[in-house]
C-alpha atoms as a PDB file:
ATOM      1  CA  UNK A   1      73.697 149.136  74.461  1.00  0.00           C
ATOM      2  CA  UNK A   2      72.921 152.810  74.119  1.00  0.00           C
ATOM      3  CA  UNK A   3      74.128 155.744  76.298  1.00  0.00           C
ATOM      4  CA  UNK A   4      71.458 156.081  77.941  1.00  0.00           C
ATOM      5  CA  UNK A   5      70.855 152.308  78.814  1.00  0.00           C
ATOM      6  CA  UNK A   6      74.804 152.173  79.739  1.00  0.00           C
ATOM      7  CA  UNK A   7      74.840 154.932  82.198  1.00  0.00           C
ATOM      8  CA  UNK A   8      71.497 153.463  83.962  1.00  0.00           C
ATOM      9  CA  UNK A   9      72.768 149.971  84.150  1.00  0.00           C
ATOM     10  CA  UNK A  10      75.989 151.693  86.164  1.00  0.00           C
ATOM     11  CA  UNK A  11      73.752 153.520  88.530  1.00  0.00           C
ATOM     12  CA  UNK A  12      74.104 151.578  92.183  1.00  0.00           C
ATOM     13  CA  UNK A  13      70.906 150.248  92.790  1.00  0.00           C
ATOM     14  CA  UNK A  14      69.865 148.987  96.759  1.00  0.00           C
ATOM     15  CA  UNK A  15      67.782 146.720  98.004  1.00  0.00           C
ATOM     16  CA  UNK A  16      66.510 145.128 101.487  1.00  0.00           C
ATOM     17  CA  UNK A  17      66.596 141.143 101.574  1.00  0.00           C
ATOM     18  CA  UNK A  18      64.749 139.442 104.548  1.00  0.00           C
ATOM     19  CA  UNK A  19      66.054 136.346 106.037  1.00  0.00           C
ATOM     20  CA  UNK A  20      63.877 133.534 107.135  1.00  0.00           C
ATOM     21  CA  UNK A  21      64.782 134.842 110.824  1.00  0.00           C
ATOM     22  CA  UNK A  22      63.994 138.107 110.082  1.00  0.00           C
ATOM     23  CA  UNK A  23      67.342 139.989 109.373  1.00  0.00           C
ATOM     24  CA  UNK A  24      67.372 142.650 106.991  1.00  0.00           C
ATOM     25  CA  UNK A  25      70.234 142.805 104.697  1.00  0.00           C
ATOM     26  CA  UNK A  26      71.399 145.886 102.695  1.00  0.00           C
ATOM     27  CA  UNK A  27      72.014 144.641  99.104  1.00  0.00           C
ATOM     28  CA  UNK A  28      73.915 146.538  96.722  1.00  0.00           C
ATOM     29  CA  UNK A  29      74.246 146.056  92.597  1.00  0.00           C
ATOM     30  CA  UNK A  30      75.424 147.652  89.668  1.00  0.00           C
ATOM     31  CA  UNK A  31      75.442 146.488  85.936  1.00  0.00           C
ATOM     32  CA  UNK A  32      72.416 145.667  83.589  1.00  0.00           C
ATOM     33  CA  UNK A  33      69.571 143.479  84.999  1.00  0.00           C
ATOM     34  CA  UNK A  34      69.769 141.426  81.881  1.00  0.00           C
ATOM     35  CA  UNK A  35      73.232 140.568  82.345  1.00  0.00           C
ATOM     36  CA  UNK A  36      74.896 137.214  80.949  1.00  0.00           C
ATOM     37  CA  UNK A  37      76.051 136.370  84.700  1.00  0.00           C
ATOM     38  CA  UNK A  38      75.909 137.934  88.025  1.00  0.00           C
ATOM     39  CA  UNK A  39      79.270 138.073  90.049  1.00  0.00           C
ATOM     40  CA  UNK A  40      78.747 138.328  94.090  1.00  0.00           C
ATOM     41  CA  UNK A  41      81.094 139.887  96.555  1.00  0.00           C
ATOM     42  CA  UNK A  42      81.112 138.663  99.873  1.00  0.00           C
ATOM     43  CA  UNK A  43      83.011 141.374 102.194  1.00  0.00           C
ATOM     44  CA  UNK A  44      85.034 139.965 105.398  1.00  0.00           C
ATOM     45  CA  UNK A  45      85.186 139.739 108.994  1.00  0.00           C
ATOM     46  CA  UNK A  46      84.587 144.108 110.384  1.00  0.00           C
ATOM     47  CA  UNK A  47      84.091 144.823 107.007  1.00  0.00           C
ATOM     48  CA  UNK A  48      81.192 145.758 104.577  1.00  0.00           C
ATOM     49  CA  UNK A  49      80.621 146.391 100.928  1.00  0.00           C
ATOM     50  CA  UNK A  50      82.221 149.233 100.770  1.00  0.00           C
ATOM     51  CA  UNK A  51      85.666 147.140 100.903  1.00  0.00           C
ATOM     52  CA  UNK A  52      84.883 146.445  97.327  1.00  0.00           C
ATOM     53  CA  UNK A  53      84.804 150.268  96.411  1.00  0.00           C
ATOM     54  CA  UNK A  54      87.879 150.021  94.384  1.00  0.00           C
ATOM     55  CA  UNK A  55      87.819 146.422  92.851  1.00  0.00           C
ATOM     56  CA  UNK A  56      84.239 146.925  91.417  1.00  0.00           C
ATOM     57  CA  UNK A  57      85.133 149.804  89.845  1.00  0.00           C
ATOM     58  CA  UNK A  58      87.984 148.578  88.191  1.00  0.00           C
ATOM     59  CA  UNK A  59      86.101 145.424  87.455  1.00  0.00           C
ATOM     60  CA  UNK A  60      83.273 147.556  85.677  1.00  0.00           C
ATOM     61  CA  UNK A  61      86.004 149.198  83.603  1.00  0.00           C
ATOM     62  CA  UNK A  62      87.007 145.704  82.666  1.00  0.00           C
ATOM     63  CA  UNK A  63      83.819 143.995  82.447  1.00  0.00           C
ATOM     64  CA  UNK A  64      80.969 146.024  81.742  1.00  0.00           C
ATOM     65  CA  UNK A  65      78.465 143.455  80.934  1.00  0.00           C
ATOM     66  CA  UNK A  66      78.602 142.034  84.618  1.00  0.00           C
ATOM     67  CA  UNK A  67      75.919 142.445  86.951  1.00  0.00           C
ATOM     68  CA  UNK A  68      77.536 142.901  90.402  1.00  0.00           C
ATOM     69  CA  UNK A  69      75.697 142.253  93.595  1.00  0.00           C
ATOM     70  CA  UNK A  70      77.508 142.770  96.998  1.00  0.00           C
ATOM     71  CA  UNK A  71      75.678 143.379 100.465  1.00  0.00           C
ATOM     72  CA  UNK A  72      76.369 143.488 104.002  1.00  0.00           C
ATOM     73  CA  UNK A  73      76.459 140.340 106.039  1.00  0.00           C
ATOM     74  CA  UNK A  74      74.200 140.641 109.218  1.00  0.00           C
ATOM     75  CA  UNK A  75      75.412 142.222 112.180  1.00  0.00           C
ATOM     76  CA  UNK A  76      77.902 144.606 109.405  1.00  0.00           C
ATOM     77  CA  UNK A  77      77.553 147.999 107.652  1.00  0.00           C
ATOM     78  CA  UNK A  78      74.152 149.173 106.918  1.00  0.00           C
ATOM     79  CA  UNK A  79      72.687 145.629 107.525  1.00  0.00           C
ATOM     80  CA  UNK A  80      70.403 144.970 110.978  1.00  0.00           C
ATOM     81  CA  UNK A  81      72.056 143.301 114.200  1.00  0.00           C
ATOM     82  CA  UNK A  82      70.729 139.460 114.758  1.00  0.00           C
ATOM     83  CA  UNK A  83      70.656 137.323 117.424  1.00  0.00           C
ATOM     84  CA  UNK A  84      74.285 136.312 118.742  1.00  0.00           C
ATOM     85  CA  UNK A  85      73.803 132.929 118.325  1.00  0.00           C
ATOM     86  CA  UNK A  86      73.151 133.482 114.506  1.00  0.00           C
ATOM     87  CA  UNK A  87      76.324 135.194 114.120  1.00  0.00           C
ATOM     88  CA  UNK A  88      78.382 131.865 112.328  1.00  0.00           C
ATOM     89  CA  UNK A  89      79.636 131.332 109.342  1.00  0.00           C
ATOM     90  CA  UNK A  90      77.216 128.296 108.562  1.00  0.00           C
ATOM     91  CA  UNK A  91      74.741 130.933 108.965  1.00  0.00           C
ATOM     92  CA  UNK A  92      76.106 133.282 106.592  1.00  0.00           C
ATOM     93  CA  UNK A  93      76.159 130.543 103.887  1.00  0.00           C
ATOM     94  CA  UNK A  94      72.445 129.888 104.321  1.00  0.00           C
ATOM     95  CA  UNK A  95      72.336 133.948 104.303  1.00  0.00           C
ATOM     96  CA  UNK A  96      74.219 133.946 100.912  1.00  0.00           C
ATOM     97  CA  UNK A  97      71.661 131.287  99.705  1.00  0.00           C
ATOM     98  CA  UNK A  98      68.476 133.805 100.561  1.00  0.00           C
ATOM     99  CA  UNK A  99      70.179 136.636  99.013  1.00  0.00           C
ATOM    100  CA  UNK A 100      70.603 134.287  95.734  1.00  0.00           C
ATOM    101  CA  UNK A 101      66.951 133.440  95.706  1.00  0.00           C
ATOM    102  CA  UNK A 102      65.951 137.012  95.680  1.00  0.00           C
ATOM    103  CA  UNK A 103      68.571 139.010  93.855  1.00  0.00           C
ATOM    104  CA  UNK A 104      69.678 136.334  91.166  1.00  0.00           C
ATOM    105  CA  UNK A 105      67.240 133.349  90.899  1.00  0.00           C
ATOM    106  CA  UNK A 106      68.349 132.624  87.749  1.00  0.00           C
ATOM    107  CA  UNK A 107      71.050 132.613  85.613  1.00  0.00           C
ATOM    108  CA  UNK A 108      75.062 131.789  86.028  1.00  0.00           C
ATOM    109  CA  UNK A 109      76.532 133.267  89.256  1.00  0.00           C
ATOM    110  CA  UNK A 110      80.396 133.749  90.538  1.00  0.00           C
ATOM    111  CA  UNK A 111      80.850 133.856  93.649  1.00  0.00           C
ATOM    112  CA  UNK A 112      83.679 136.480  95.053  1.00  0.00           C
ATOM    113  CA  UNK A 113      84.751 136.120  99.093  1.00  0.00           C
ATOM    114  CA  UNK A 114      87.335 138.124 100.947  1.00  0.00           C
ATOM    115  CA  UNK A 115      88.462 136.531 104.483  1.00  0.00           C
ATOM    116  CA  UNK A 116      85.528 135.581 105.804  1.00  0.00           C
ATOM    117  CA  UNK A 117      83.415 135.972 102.786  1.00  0.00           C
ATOM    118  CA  UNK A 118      86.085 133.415 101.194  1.00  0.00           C
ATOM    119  CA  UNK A 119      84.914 131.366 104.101  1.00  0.00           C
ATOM    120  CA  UNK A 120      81.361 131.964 103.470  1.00  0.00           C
ATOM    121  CA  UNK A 121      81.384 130.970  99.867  1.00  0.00           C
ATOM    122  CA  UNK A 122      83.099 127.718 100.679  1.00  0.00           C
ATOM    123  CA  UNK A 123      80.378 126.709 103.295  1.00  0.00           C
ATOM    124  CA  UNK A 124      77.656 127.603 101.201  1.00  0.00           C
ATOM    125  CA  UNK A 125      79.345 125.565  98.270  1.00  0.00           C
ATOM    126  CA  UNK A 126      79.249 122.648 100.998  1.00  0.00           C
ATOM    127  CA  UNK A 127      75.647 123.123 102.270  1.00  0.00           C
ATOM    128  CA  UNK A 128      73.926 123.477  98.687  1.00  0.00           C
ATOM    129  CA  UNK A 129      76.414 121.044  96.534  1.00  0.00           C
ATOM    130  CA  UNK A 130      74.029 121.032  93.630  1.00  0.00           C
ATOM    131  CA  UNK A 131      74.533 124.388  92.863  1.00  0.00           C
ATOM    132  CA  UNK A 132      78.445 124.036  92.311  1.00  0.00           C
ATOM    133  CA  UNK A 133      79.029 123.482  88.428  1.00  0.00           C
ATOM    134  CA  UNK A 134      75.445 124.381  87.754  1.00  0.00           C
ATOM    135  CA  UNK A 135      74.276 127.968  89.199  1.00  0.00           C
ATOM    136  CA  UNK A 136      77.952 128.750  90.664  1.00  0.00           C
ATOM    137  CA  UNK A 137      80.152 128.554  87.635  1.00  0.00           C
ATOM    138  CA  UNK A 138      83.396 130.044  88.857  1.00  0.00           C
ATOM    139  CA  UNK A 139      84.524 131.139  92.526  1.00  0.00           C
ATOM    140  CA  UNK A 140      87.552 133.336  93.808  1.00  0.00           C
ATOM    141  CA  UNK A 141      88.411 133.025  97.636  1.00  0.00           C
ATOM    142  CA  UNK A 142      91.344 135.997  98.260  1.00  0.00           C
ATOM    143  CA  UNK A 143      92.411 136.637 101.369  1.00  0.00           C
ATOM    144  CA  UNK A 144      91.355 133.674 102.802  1.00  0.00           C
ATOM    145  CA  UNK A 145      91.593 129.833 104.459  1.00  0.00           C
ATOM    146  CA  UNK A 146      89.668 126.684 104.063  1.00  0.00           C
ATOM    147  CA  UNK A 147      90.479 125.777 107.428  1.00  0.00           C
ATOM    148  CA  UNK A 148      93.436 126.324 110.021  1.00  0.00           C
ATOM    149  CA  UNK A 149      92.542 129.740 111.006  1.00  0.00           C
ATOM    150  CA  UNK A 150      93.878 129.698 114.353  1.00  0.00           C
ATOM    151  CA  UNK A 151      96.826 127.826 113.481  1.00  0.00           C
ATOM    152  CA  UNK A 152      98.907 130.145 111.657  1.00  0.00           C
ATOM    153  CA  UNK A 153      99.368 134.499 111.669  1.00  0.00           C
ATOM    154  CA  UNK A 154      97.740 136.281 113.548  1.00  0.00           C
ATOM    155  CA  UNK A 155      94.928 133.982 113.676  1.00  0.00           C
ATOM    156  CA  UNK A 156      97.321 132.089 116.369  1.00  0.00           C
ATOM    157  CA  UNK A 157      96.076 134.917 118.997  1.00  0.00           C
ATOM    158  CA  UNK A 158      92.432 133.407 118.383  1.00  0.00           C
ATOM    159  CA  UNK A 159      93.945 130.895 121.176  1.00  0.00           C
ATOM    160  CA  UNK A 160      94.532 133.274 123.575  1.00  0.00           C
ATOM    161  CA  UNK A 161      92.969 133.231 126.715  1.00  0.00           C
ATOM    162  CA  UNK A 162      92.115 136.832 126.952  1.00  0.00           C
ATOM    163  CA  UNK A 163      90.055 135.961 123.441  1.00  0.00           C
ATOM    164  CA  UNK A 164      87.871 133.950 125.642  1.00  0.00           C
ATOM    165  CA  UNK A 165      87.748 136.273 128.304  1.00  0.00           C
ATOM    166  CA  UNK A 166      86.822 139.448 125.849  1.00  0.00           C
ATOM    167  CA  UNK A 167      84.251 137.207 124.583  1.00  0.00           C
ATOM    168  CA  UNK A 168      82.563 135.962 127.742  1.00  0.00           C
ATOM    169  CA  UNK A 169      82.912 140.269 128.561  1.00  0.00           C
ATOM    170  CA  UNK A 170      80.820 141.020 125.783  1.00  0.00           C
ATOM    171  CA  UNK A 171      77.967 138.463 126.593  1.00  0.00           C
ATOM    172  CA  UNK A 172      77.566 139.821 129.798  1.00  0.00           C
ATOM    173  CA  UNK A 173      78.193 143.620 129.123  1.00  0.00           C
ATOM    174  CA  UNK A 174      77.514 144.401 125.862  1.00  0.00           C
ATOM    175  CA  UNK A 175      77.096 147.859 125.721  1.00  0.00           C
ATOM    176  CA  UNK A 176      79.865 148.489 128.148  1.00  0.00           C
ATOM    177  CA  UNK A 177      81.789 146.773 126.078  1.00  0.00           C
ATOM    178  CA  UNK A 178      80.513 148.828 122.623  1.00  0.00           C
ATOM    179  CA  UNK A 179      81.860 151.582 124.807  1.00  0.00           C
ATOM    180  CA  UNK A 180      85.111 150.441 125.408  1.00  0.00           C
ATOM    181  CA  UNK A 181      85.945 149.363 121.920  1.00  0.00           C
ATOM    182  CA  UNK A 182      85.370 152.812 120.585  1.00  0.00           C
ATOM    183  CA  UNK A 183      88.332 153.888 123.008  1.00  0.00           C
ATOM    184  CA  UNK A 184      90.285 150.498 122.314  1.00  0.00           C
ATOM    185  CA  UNK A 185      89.881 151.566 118.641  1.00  0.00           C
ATOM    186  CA  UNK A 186      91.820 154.805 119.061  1.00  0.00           C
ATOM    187  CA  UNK A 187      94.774 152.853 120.966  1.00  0.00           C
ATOM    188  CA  UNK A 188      94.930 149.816 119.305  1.00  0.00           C
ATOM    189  CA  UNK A 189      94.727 151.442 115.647  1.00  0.00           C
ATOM    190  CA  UNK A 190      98.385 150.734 115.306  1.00  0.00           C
ATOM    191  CA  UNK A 191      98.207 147.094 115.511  1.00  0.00           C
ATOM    192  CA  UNK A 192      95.405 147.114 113.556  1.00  0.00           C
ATOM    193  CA  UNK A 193      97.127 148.612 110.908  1.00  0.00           C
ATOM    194  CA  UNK A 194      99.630 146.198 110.884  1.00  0.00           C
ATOM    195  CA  UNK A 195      97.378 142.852 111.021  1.00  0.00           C
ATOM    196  CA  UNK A 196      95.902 144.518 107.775  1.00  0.00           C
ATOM    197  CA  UNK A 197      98.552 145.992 106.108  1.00  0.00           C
ATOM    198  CA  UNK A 198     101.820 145.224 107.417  1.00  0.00           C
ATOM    199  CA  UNK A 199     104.735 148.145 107.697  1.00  0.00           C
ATOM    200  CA  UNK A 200     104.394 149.363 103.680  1.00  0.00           C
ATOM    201  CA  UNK A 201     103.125 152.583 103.122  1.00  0.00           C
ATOM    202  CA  UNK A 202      99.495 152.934 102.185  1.00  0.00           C
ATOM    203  CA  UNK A 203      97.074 155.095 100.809  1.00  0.00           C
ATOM    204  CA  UNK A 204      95.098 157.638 103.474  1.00  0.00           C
ATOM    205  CA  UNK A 205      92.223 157.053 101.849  1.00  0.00           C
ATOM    206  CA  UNK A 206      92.366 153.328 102.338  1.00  0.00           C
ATOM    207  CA  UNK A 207      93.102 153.522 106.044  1.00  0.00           C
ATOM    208  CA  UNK A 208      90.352 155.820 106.442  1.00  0.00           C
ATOM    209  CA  UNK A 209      88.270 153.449 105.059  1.00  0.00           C
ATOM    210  CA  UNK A 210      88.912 150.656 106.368  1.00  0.00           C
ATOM    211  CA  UNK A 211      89.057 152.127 110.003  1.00  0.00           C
ATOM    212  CA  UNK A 212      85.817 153.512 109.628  1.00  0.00           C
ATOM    213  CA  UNK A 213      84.471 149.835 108.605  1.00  0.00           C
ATOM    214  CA  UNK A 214      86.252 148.811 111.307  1.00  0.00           C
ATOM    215  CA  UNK A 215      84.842 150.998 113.952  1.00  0.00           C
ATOM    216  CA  UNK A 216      81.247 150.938 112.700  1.00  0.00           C
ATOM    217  CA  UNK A 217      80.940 147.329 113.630  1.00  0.00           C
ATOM    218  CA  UNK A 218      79.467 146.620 117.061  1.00  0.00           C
ATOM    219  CA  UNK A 219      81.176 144.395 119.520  1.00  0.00           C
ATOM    220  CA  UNK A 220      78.829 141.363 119.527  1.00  0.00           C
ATOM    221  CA  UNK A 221      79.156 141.009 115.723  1.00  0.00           C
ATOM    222  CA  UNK A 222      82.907 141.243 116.460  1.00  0.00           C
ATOM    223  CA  UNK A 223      83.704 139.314 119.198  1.00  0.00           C
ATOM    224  CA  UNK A 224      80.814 136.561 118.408  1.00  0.00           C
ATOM    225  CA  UNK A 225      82.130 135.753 114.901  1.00  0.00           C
ATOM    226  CA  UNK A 226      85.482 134.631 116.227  1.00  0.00           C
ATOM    227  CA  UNK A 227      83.954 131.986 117.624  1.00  0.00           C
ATOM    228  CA  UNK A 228      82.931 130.333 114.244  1.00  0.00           C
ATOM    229  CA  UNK A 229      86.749 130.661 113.188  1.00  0.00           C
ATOM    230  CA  UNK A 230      88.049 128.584 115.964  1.00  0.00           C
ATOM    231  CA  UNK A 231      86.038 125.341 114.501  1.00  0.00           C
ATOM    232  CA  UNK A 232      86.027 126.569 110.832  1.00  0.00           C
ATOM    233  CA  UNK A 233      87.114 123.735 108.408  1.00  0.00           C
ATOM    234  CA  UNK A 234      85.655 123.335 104.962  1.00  0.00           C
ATOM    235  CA  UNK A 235      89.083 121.988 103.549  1.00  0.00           C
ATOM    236  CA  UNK A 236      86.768 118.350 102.183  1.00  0.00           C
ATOM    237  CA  UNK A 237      84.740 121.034 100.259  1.00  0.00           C
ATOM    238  CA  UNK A 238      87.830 122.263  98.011  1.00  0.00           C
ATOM    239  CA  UNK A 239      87.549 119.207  95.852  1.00  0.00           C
ATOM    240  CA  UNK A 240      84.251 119.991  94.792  1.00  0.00           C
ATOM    241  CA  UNK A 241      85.393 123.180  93.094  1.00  0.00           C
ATOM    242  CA  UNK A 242      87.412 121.720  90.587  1.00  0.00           C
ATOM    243  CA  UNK A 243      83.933 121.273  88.766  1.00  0.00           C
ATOM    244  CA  UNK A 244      84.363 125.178  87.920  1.00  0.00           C
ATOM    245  CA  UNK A 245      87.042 128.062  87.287  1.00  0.00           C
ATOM    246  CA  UNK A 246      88.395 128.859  90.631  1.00  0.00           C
ATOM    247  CA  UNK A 247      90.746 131.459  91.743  1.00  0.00           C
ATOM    248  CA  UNK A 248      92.830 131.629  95.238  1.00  0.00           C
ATOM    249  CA  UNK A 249      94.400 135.179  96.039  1.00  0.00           C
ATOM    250  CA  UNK A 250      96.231 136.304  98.659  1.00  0.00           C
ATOM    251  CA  UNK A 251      98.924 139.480  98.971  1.00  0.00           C
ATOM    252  CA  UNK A 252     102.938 137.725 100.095  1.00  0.00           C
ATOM    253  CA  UNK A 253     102.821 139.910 103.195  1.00  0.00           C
ATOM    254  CA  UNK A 254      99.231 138.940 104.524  1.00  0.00           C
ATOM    255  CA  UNK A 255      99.991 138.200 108.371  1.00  0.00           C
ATOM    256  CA  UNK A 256      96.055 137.311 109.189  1.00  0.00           C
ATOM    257  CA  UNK A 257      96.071 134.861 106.550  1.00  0.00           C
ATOM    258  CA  UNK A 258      99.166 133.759 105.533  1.00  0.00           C
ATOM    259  CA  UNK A 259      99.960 132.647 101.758  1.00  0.00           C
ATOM    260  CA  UNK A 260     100.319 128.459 103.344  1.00  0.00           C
ATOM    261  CA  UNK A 261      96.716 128.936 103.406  1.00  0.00           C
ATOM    262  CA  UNK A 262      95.959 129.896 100.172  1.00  0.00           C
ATOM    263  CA  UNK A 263      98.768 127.586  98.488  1.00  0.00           C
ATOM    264  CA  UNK A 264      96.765 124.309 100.042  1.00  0.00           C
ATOM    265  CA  UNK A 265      93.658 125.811  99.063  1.00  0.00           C
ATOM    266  CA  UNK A 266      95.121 125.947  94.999  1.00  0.00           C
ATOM    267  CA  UNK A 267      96.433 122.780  95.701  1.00  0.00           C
ATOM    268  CA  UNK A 268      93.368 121.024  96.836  1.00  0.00           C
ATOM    269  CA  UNK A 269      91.099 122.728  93.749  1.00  0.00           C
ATOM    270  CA  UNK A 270      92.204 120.865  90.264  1.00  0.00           C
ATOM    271  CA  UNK A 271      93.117 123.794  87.379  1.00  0.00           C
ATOM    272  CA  UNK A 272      92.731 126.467  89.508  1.00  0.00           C
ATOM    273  CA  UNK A 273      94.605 129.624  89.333  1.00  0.00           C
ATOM    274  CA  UNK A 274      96.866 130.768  92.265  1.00  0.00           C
ATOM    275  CA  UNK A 275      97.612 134.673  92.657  1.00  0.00           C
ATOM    276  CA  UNK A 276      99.799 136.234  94.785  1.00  0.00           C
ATOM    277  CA  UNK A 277     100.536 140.016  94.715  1.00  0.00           C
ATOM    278  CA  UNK A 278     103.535 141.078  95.626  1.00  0.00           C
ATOM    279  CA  UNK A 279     104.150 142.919  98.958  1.00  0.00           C
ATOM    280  CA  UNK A 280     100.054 143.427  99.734  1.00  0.00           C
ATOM    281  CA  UNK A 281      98.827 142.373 102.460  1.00  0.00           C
ATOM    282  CA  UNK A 282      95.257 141.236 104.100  1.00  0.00           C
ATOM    283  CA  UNK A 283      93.572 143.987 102.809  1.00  0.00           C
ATOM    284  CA  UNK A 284      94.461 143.269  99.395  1.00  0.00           C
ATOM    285  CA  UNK A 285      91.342 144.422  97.827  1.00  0.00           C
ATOM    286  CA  UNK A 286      91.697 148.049  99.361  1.00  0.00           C
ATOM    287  CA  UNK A 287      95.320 147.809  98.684  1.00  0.00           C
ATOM    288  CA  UNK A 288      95.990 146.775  95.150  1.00  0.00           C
ATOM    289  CA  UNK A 289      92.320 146.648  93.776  1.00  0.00           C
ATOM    290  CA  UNK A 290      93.285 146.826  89.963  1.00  0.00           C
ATOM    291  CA  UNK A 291      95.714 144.037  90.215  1.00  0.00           C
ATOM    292  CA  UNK A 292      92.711 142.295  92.216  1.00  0.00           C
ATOM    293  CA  UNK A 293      90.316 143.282  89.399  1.00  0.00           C
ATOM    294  CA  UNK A 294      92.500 142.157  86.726  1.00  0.00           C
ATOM    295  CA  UNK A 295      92.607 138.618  88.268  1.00  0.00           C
ATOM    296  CA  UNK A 296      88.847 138.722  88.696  1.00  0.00           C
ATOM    297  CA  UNK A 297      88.462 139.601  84.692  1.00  0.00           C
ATOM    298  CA  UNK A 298      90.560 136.133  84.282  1.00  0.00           C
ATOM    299  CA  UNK A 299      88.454 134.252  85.722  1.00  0.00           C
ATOM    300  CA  UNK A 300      85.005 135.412  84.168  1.00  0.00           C
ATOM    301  CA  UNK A 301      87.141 134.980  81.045  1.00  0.00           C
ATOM    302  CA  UNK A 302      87.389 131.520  81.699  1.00  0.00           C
ATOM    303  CA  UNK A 303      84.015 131.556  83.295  1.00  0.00           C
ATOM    304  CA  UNK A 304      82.507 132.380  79.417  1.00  0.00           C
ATOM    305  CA  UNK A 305      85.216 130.817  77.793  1.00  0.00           C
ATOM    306  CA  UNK A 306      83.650 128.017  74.862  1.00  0.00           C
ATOM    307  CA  UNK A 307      84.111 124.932  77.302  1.00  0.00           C
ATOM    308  CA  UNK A 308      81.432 126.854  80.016  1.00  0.00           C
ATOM    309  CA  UNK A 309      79.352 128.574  77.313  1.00  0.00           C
ATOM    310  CA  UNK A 310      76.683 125.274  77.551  1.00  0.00           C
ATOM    311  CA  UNK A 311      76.746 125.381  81.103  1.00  0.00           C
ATOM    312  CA  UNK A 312      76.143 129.234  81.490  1.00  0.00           C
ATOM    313  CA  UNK A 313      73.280 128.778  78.945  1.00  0.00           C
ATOM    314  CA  UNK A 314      71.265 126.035  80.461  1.00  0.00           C
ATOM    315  CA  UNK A 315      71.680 128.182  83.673  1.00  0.00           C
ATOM    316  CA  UNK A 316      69.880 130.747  82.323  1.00  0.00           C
ATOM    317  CA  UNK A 317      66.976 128.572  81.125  1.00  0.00           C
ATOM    318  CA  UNK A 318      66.636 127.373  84.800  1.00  0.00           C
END
């Protein structure tokens, strides 16, 4: 590849995706169009793309030949609000689906989710099964849970009455509401802070970032997803992923999703590879996003190793 071609195929590229019920989704990629295989990054729950500042650059450094396609789920970042009732995670699988069609019809695809983007890449691997060993040919879920959300962590408060009552709130006075989380985002910064990254000392640049995720995303898309975690279980869907490379992630001090979750997730997925990073915490992408990265280039190792290279090929022929 020359210079030229090398620096263009690093240049972010956007794009606008429609979904069948009309919401628009900012799309984001970087790496050459021709690439051997397209990895996706699916951002979590208050988040957006932008979470994967740090691990896609390191990944590039890493793998350079990777196309890399992230975008913001509906209702998050530069994406367009939807109806409430379409904010679900069974929703955002069939969103992730779209996306594929339009962005990367063809050719071998890995799948990357954090938190709720774990969660979306497991439902979508259960709603289209026929793509899992054929267009999906490796998968990493970090930060994440197959099922059990509200059962351990932090995820216990999802059982709280006054979760029900914020909810029902927001439904009824939504902008109000929009209003008051702006303030409740100044006070309750703290214990946001230490859902995400525990009492370890982290980078300013990372808080500011994530905080300004985190108050950029409007109270129905936060209060209405929480909903979906409650009855979330796609822990049947695990075995299907020993077909391909998988990876399972998580930091040793992650309080939303505690390390239990992801050590029955590896334990449910034959040959898969469990990582945890020492001392890191939910946000273990913003966090320790080399360590992250280096994990990733593991996988799409194994992804191309000789025993995939058939598969990979005959992907790109479809």
């Amino acid at each position: 590849m020359s210079i030229t071609s090398t620096i263009a195929a690093q240049v972010e590229r956007r794009a606008t995706v429609v979904t069948q019920d009309g919401a628009k989704l900012a799309v984001r990629e970087i790496g050459p169009m021709n690439a051997p295989m397209t990895v996706v990054l699916l951002h979590g729950h208050c988040l957006g793309s932008q979470s994967w500042t740090y691990v896609r650059s390191a990944l590039t450094k890493q793998y350079a030949d990777a196309r890399i396609v992230n975008f913001d789920h509906r209702g998050h970042g530069s994406s367009s609000d939807a109806a409430a009732a379409t904010y679900t995670i069974e929703q955002l699988g069939r969103d992730l689906h779209t996306v594929l069609g339009v962005v990367a019809p063809t050719g071998p695809v890995v799948l990357v989710g954090h938190s709720m983007g774990g969660m979306t890449a497991l439902t979508y691997a259960r709603q289209f099964p026929q793509e899992i060993g054929n267009r999906i040919v490796g998968i990493a879920l970090i930060a994440t849970a197959a099922s059990g959300v509200a059962e351990a962590g932090f995820g216990r408060l999802l059982r709280n009455p006054v979760v029900s009552l914020f909810q029902a709130s927001v439904r009824v006075a939504p902008r109000a509401m929009q209003r008051a989380k702006l303030m409740a985002c100044k006070i309750f910064a703290p214990v946001i802070r230490s859902a995400e990254f525990g009492d370890r000392k982290v980078s300013p640049r990372v808080l500011a970032l994530a905080n300004a995720m985190h108050n950029k995303t409007p109270i129905v898309t936060m209060a209405t997803f929480l909903r979906s975690f409650m009855t979330y279980d796609e822990s049947a869907t695990l075995e299907s992923l020993s077909e391909i490379p998988t990876l399972v992630l998580c930091g040793s001090a992650d309080l939303m999703t505690p390390p239990s979750h992801s050590v029955a997730m590896a334990s449910g997925v034959a040959f898969s590879d469990l990582v945890v990073v020492d001392g890191a915490g939910h946000s273990v992408i913003l966090e320790q996003p080399a360590e992250v990265a280096d994990a990733l280039a593991r996988l799409l190792a194994r992804v191309s190793g000789p025993g995939n290279a058939e598969a990979a090929q005959l992907a790109l022929a479809a």
